[in-house]
N, C-alpha and C. Protein backbone atom coordinates (compact mmCIF):
# COMPACT_ATOMS: atom_id res chain seq x y z
N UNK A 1 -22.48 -32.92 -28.04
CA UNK A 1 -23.77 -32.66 -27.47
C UNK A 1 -23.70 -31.35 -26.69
N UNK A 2 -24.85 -30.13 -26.82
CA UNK A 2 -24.72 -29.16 -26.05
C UNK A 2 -25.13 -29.00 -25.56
N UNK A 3 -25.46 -28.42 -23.91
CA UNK A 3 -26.18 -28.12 -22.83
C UNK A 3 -26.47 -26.78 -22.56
N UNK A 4 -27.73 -26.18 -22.24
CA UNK A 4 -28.18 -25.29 -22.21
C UNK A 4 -28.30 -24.69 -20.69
N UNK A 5 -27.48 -24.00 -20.09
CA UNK A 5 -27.34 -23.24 -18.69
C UNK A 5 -28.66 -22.69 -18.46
N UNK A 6 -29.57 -22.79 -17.63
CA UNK A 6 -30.91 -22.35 -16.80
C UNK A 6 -30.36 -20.95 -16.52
N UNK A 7 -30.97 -19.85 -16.37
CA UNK A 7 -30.57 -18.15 -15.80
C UNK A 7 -29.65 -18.01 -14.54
N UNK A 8 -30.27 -19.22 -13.81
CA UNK A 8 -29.52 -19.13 -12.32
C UNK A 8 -27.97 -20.02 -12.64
N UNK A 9 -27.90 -20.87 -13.41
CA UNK A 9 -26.99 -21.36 -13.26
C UNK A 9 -25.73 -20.48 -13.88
N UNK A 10 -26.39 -19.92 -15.22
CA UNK A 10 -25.55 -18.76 -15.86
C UNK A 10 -25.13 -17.73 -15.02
N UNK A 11 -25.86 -17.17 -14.15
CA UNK A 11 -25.16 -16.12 -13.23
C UNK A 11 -23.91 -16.92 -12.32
N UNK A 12 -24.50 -17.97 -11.48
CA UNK A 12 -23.36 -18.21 -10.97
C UNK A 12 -22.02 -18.56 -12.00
N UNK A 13 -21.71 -19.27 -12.88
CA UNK A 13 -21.17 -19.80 -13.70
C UNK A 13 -20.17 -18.38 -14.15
N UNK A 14 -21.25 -17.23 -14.56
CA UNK A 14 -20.53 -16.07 -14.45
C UNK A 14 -19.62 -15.17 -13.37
N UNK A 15 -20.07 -15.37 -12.53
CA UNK A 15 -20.23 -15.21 -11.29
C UNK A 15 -18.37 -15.79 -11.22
N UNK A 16 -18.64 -17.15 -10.82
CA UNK A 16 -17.39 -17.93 -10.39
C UNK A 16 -16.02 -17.43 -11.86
N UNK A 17 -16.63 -17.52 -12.36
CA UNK A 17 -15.80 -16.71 -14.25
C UNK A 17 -15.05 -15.71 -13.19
N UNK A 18 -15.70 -14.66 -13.16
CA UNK A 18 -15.13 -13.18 -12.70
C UNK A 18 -14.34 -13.17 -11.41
N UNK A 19 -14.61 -14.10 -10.46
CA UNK A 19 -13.82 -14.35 -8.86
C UNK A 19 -12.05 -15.30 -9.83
N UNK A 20 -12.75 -16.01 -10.27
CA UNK A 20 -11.26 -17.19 -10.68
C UNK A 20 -10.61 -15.86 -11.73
N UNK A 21 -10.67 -15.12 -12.17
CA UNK A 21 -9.99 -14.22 -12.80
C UNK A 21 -9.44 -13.73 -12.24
N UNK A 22 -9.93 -12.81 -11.10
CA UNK A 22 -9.96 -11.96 -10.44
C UNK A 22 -8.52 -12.50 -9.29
N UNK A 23 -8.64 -13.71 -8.84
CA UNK A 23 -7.70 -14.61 -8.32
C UNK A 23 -6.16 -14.87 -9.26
N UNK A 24 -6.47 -15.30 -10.36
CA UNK A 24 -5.93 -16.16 -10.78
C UNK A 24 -4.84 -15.03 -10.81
N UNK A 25 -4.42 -13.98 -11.54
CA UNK A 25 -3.36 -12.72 -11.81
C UNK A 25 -2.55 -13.15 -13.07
N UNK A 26 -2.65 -14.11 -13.80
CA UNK A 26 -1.84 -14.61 -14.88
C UNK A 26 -0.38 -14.76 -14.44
N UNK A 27 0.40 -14.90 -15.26
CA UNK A 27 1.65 -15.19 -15.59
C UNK A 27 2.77 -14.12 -14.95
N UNK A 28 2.08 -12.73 -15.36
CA UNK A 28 3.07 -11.79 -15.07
C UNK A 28 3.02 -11.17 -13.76
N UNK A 29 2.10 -12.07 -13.26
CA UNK A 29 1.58 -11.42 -11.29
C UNK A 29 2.88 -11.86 -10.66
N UNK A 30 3.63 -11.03 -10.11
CA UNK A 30 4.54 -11.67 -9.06
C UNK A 30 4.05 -12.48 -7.77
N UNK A 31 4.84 -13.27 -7.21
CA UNK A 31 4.22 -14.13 -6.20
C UNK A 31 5.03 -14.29 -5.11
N UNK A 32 5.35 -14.27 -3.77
CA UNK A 32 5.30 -14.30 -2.91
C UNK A 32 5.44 -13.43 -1.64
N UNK A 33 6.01 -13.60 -0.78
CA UNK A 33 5.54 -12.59 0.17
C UNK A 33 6.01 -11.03 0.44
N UNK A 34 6.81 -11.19 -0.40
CA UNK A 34 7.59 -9.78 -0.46
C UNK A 34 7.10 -8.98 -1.82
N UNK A 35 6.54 -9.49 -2.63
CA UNK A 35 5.95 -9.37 -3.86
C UNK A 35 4.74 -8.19 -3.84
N UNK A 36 4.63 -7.38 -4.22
CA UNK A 36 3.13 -6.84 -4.35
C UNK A 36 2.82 -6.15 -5.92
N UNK A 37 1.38 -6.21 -6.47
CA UNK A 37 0.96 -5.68 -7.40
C UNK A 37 0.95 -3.87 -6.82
N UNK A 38 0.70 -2.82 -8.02
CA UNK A 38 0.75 -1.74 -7.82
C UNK A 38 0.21 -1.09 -9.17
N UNK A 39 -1.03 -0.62 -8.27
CA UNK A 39 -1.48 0.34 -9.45
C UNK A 39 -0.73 2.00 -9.65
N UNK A 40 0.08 1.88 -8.64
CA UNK A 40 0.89 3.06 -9.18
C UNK A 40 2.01 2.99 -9.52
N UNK A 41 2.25 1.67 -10.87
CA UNK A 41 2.64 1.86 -11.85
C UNK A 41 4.57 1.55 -11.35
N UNK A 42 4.78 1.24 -9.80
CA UNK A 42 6.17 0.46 -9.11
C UNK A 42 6.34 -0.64 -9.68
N UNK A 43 7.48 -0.74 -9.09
CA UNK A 43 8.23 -2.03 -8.72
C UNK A 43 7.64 -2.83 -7.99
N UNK A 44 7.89 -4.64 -7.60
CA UNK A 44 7.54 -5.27 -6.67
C UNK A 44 8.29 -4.64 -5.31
N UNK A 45 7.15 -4.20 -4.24
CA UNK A 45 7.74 -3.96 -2.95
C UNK A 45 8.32 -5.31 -2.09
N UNK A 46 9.03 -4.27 -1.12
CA UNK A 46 10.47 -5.68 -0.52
C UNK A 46 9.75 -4.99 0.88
N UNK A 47 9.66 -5.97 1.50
CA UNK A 47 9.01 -5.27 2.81
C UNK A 47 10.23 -5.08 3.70
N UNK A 48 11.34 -6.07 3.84
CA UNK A 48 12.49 -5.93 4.82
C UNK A 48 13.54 -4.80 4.29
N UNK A 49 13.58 -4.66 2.90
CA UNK A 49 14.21 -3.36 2.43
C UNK A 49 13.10 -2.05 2.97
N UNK A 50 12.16 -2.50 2.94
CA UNK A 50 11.40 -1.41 3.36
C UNK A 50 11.38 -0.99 4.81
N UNK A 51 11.11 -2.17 5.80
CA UNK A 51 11.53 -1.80 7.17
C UNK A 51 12.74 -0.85 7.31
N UNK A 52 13.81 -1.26 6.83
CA UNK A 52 15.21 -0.57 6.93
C UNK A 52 14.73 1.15 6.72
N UNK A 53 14.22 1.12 5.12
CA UNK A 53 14.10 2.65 4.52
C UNK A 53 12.94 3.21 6.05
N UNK A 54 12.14 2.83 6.68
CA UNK A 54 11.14 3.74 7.16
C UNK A 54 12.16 3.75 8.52
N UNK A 55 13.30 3.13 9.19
CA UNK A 55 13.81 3.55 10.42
C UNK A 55 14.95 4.23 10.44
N UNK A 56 15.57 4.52 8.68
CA UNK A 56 16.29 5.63 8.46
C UNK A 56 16.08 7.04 8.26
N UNK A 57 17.11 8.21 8.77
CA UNK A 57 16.71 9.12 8.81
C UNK A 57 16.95 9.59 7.31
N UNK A 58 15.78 10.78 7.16
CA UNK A 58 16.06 11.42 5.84
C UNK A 58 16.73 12.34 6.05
N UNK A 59 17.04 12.61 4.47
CA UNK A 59 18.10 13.95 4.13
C UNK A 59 17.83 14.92 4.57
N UNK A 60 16.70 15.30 4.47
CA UNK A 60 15.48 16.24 3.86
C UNK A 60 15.44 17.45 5.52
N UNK A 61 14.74 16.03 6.34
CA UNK A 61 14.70 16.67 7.99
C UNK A 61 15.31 16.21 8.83
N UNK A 62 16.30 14.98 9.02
CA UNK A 62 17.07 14.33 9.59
C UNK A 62 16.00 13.26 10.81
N UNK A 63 14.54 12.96 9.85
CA UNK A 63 13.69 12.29 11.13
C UNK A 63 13.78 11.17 9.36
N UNK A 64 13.28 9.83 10.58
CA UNK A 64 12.72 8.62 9.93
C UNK A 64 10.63 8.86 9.93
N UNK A 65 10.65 7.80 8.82
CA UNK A 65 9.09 7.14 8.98
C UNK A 65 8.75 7.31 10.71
N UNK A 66 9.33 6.54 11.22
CA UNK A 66 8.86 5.98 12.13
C UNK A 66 9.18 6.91 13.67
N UNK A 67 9.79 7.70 13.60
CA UNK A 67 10.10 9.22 14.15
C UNK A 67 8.67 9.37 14.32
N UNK A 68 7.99 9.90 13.35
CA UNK A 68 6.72 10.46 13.66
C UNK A 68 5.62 9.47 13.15
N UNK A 69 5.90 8.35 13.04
CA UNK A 69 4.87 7.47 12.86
C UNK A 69 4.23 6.31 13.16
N UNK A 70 5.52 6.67 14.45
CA UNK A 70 5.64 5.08 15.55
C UNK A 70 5.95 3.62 15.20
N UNK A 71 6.16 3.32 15.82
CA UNK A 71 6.76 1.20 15.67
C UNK A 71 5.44 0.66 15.10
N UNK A 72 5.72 0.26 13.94
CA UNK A 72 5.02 -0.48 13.03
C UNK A 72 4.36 0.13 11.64
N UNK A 73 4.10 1.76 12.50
CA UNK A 73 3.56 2.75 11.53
C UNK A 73 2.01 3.23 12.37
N UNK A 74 2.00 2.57 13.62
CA UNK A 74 0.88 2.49 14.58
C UNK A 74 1.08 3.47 16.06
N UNK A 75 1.83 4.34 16.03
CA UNK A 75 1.70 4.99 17.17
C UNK A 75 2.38 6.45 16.46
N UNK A 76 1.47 7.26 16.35
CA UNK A 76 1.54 8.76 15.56
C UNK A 76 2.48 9.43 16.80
N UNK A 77 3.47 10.24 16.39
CA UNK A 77 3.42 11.07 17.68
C UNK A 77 2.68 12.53 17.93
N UNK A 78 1.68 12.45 17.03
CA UNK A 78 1.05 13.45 17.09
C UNK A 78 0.11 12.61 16.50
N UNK A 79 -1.70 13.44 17.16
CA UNK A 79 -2.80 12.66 17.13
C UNK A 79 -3.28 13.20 15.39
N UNK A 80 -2.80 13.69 14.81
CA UNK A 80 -2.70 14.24 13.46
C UNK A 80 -2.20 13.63 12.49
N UNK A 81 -1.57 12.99 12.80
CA UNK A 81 -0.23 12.19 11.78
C UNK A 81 -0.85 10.87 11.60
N UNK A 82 -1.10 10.12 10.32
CA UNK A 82 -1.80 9.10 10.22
C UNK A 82 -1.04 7.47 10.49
N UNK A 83 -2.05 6.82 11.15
CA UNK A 83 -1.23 5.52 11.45
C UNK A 83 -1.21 4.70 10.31
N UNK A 84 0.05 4.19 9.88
CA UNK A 84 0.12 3.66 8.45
C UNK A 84 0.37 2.09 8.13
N UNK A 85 0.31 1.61 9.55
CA UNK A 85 0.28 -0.11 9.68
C UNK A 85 -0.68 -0.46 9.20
N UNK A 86 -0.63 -1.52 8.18
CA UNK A 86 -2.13 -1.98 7.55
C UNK A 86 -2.58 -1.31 6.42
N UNK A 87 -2.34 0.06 6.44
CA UNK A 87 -2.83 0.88 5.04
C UNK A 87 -3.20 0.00 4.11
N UNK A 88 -3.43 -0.05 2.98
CA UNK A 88 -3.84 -0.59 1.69
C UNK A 88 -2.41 -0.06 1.03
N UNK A 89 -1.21 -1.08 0.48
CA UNK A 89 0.03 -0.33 0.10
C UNK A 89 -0.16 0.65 -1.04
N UNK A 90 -0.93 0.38 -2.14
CA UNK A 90 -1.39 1.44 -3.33
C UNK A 90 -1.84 2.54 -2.87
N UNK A 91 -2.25 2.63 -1.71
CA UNK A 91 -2.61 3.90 -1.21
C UNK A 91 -1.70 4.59 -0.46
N UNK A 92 -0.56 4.30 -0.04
CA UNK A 92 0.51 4.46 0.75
C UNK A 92 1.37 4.87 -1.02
N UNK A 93 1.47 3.97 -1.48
CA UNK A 93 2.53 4.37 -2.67
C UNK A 93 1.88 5.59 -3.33
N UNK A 94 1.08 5.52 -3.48
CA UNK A 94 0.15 6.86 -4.45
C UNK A 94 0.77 8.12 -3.80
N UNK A 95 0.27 8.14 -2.25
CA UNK A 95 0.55 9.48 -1.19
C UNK A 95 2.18 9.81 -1.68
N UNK A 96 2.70 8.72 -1.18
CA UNK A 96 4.51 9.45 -1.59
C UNK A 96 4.79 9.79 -2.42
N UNK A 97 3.86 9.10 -3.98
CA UNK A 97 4.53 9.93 -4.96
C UNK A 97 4.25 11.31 -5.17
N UNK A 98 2.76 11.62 -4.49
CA UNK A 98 2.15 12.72 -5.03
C UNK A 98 2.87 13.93 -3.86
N UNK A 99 3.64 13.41 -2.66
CA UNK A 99 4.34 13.71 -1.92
C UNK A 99 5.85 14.72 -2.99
N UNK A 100 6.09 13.46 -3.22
CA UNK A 100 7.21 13.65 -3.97
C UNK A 100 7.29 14.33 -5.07
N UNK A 101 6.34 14.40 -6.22
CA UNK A 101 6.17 14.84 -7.17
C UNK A 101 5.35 16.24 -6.98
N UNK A 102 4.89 16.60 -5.83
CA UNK A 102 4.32 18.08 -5.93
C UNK A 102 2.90 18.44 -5.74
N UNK A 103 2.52 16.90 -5.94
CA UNK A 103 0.99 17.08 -6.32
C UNK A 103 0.39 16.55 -4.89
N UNK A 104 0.60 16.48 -4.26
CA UNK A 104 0.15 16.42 -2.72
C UNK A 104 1.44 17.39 -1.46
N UNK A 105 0.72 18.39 -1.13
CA UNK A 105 1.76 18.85 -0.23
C UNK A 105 1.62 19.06 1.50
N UNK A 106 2.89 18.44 2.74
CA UNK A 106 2.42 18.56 3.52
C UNK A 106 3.94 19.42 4.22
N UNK A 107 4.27 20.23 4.86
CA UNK A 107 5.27 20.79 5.37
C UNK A 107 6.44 19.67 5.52
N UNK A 108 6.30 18.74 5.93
CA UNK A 108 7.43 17.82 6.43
C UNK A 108 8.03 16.53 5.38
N UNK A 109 6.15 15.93 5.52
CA UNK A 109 6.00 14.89 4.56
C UNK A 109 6.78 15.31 2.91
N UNK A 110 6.28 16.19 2.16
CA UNK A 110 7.09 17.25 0.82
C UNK A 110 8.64 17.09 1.00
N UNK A 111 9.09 17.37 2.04
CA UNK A 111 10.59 17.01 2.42
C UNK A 111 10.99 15.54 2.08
N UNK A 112 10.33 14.84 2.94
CA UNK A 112 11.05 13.34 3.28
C UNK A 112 10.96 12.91 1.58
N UNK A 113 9.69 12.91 1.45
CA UNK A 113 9.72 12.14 -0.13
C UNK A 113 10.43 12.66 -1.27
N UNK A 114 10.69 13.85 -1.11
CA UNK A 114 11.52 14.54 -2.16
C UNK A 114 12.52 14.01 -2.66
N UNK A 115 13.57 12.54 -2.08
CA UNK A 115 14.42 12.17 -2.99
C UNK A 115 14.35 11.04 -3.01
N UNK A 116 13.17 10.01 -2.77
CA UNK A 116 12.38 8.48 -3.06
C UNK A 116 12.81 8.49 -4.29
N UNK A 117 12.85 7.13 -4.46
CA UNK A 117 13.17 6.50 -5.90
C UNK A 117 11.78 5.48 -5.95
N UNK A 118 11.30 5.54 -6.63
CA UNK A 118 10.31 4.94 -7.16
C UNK A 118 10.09 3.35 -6.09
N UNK A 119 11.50 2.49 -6.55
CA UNK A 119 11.86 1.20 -5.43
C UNK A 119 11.56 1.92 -4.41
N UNK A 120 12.03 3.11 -3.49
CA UNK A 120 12.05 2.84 -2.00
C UNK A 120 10.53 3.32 -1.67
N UNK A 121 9.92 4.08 -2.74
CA UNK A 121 8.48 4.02 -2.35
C UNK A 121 7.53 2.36 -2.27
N UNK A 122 8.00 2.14 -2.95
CA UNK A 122 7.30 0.33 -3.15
C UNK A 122 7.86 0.01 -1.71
N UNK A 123 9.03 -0.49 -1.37
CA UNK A 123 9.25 -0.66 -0.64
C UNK A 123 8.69 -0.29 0.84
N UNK A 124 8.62 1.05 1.07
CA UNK A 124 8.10 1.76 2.19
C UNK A 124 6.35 1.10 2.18
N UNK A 125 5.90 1.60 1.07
CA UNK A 125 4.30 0.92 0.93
C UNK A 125 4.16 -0.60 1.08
N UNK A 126 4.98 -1.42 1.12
CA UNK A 126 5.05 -2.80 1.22
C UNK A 126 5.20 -3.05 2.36
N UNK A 127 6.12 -2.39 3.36
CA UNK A 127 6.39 -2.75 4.31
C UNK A 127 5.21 -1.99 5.53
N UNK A 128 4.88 -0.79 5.13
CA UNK A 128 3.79 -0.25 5.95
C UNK A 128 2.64 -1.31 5.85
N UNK A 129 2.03 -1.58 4.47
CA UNK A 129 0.95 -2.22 4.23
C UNK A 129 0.86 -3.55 5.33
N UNK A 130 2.25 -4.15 5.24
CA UNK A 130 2.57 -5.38 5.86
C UNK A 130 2.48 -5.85 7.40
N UNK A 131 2.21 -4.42 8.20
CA UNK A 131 2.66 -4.32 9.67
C UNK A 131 0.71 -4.49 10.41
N UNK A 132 0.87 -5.32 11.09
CA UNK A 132 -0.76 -4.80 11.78
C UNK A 132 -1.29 -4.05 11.83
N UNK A 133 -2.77 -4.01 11.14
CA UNK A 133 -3.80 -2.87 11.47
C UNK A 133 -4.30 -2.61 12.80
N UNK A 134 -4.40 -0.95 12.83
CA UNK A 134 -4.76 -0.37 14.26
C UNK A 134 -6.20 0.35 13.32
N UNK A 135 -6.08 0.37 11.98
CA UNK A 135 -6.78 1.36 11.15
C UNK A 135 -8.64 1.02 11.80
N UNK A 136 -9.19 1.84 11.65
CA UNK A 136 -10.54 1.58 12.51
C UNK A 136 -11.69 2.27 10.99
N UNK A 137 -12.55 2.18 10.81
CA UNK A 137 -14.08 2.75 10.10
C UNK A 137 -14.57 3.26 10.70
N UNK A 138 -14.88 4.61 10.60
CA UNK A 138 -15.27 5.46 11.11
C UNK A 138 -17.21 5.74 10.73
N UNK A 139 -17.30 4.50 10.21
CA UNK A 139 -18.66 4.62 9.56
C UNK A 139 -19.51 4.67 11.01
N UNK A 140 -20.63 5.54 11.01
CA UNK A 140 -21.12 5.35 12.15
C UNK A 140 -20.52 6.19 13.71
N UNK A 141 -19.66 6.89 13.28
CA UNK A 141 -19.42 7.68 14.65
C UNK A 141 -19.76 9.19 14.28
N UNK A 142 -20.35 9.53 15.43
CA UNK A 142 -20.69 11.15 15.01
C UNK A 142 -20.01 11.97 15.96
């Protein structure tokens, strides 16, 4: 016997379709807390391998992450330097590579990332992403 969905019921029906997808991640989604998806194309980030990588110093300038980016990724030491606790990690992983690869350049930042391995970028973005937001919306301030 077949039943015929009313307009409203079809939207929601669709509706709930696209959220349970959207949720669900299939089979090949990694899962738990150290785990993250990445649209730039990483590894699953390790957030405690990652803590380690952001309070070591680099080759590059002999400063860490957290040198100029404060405890957690939340206290800049300069009002310039972005606070990176909370970030969105794909957006954190994107920056280092394009860091790293040439295609984003900043005097210091160009340094540090210059000898990331793909892992310690996941990592670093996992573990930044992971730390409390200080991050604020600026929508509305003039």
């Amino acid at each position: 016997m077949s039943r015929s969905l009313r307009p409203g019921q079809l939207a929601v029906a669709v509706l709930l379709a696209c959220v349970l997808s959207a949720c669900g991640g299939g089979a090949e989604q990694a899962h738990g807390p150290e785990a993250r998806s990445s649209s730039a194309g990483l590894p699953a980030g390790r957030i405690a391998e990652g803590e380690t990588q952001a309070n070591a110093k680099g080759p590059a300038t002999g400063q860490s992450c957290i040198d100029c980016h404060g405890a957690d990724g939340n206290v800049p030491l300069d009002d310039s330097y972005p606070k990176l606790g909370g970030q969105y990690a794909d957006y954190l992983a994107h920056a280092l590579q394009q860091y790293r690869d040439g295609r984003r350049e900043h005097a210091l930042m160009s340094q540090q990332a210059s000898h990331l391995t793909d892992q310690q970028i996941a990592d670093l973005a996992a573990y930044f992403g992971s730390r409390p937001s200080q991050l604020r919306d600026l929508h509305g301030v003039h």
